[in-house]
C-alpha atoms as a PDB file:
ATOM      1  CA  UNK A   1     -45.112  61.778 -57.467  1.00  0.00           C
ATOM      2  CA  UNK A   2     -45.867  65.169 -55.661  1.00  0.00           C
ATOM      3  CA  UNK A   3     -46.858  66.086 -52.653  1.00  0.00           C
ATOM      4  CA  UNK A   4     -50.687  67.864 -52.618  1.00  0.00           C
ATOM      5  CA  UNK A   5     -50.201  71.454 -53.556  1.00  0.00           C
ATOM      6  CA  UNK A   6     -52.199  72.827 -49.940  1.00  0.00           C
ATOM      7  CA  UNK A   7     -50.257  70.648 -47.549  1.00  0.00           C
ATOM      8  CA  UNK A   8     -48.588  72.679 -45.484  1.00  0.00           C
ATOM      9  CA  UNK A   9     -44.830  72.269 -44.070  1.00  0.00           C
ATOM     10  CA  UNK A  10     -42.753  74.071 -41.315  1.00  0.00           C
ATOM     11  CA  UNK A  11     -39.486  73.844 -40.832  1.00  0.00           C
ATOM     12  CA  UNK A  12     -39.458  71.894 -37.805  1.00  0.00           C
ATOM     13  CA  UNK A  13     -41.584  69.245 -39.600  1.00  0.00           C
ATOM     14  CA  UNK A  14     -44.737  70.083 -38.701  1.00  0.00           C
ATOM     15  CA  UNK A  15     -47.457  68.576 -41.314  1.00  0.00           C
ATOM     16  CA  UNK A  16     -50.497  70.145 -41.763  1.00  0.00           C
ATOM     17  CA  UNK A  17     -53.099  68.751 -44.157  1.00  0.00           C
ATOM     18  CA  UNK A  18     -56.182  71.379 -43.786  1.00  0.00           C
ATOM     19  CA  UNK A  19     -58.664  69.010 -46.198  1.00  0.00           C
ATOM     20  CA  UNK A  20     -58.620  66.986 -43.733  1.00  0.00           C
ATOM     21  CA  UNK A  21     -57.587  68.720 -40.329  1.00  0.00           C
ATOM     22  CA  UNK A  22     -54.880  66.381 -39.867  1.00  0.00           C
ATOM     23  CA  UNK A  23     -51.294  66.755 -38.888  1.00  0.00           C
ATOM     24  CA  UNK A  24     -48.339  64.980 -38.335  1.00  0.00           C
ATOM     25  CA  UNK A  25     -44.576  65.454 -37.141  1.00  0.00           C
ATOM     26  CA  UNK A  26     -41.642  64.330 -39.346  1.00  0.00           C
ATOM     27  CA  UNK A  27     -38.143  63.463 -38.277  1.00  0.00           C
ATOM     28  CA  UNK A  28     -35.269  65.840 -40.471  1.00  0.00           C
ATOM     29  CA  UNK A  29     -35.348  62.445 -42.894  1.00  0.00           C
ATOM     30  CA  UNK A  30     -38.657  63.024 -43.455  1.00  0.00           C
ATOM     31  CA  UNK A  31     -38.512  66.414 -43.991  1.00  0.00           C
ATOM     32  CA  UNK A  32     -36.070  65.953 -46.373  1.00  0.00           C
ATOM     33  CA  UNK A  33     -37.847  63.718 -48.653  1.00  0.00           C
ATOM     34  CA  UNK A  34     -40.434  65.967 -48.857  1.00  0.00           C
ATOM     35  CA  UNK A  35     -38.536  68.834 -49.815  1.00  0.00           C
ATOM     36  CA  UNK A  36     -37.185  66.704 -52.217  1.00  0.00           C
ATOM     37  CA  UNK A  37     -40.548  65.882 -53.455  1.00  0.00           C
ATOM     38  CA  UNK A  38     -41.497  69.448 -53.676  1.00  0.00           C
ATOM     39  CA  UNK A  39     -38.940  70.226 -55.794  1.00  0.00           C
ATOM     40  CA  UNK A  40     -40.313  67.640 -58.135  1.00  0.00           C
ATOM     41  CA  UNK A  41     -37.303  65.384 -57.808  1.00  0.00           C
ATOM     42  CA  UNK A  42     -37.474  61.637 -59.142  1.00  0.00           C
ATOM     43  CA  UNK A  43     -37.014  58.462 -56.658  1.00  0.00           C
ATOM     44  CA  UNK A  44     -33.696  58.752 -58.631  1.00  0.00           C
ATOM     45  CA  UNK A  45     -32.362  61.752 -57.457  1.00  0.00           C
ATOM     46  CA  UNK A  46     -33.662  61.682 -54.155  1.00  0.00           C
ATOM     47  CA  UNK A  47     -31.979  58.329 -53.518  1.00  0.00           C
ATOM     48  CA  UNK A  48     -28.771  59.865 -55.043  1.00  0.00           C
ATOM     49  CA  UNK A  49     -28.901  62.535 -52.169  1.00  0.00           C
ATOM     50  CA  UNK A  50     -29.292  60.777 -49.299  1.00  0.00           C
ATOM     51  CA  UNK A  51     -26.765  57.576 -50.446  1.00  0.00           C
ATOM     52  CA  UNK A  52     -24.320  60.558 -51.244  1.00  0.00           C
ATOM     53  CA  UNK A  53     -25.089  62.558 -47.682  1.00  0.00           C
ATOM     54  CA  UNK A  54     -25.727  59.458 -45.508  1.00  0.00           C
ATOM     55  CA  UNK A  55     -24.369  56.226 -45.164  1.00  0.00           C
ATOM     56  CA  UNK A  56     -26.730  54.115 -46.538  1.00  0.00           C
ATOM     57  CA  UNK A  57     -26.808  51.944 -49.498  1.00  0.00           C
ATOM     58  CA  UNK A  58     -29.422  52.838 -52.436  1.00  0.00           C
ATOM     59  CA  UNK A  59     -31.196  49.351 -52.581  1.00  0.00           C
ATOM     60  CA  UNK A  60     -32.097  50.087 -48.281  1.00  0.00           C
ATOM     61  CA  UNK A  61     -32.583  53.502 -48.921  1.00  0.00           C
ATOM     62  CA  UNK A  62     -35.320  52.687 -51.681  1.00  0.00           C
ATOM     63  CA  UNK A  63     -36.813  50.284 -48.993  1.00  0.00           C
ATOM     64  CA  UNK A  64     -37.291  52.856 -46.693  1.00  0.00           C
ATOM     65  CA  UNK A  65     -38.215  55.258 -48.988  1.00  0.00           C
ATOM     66  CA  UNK A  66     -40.978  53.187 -50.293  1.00  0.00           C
ATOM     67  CA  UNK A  67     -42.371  52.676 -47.130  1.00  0.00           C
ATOM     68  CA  UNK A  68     -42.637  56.378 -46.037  1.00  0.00           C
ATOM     69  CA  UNK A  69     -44.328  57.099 -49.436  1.00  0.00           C
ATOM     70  CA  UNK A  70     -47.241  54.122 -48.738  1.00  0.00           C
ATOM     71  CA  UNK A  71     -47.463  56.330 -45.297  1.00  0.00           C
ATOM     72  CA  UNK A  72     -47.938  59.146 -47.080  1.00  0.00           C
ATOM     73  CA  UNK A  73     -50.238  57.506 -49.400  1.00  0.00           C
ATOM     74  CA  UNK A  74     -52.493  56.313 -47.071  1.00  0.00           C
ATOM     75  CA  UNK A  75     -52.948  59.650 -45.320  1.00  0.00           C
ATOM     76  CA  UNK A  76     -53.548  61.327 -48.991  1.00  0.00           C
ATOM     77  CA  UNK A  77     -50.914  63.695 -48.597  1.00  0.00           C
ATOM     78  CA  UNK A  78     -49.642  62.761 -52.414  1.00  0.00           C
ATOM     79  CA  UNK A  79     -51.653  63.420 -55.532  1.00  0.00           C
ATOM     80  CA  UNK A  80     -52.392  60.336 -56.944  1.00  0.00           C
ATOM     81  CA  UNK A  81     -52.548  61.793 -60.418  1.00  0.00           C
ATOM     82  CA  UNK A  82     -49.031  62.952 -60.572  1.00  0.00           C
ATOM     83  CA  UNK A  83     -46.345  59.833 -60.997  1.00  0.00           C
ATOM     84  CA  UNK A  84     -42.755  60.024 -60.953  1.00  0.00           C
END
């Protein structure tokens, strides 16, 4: 899965999605993920990093992670033609 290629990201988490003129904030989780995703890392390795920097099992992690991509999903931030 990827993110769209003209979303745009600041460092403090600031979405910007200029298709549609929407934005969003993001907590340094969410950021995360979606630097992960940007650097075209699988479900795999991004659950890897944050079980080995956090303390959080992979099978919650997943659950979470899941959840946050059905947000991002629904606001057509990811390319639908790109699976992991």
């Amino acid at each position: 899965m990827k993110l769209k290629k003209n979303i745009a990201i600041s460092e403090s988490g600031f979405i910007f999605d200029p298709t549609s003129g929407d934005s969003f904030s993001l907590n340094e989780v969410g950021l995360d993920i979606l630097e992960l995703l940007r650097e075209n890392k699988t479900t795999e390795e991004i659950t890897t990093y944050f079980t080995d920097q956090y303390e959080i099992d992979p099978v919650s992690f997943e659950k979470y992670f899941y959840d946050f991509v059905g947000m991002l999903q629904h606001f057509q931030l990811i390319d639908e033609d790109e699976e992991d």
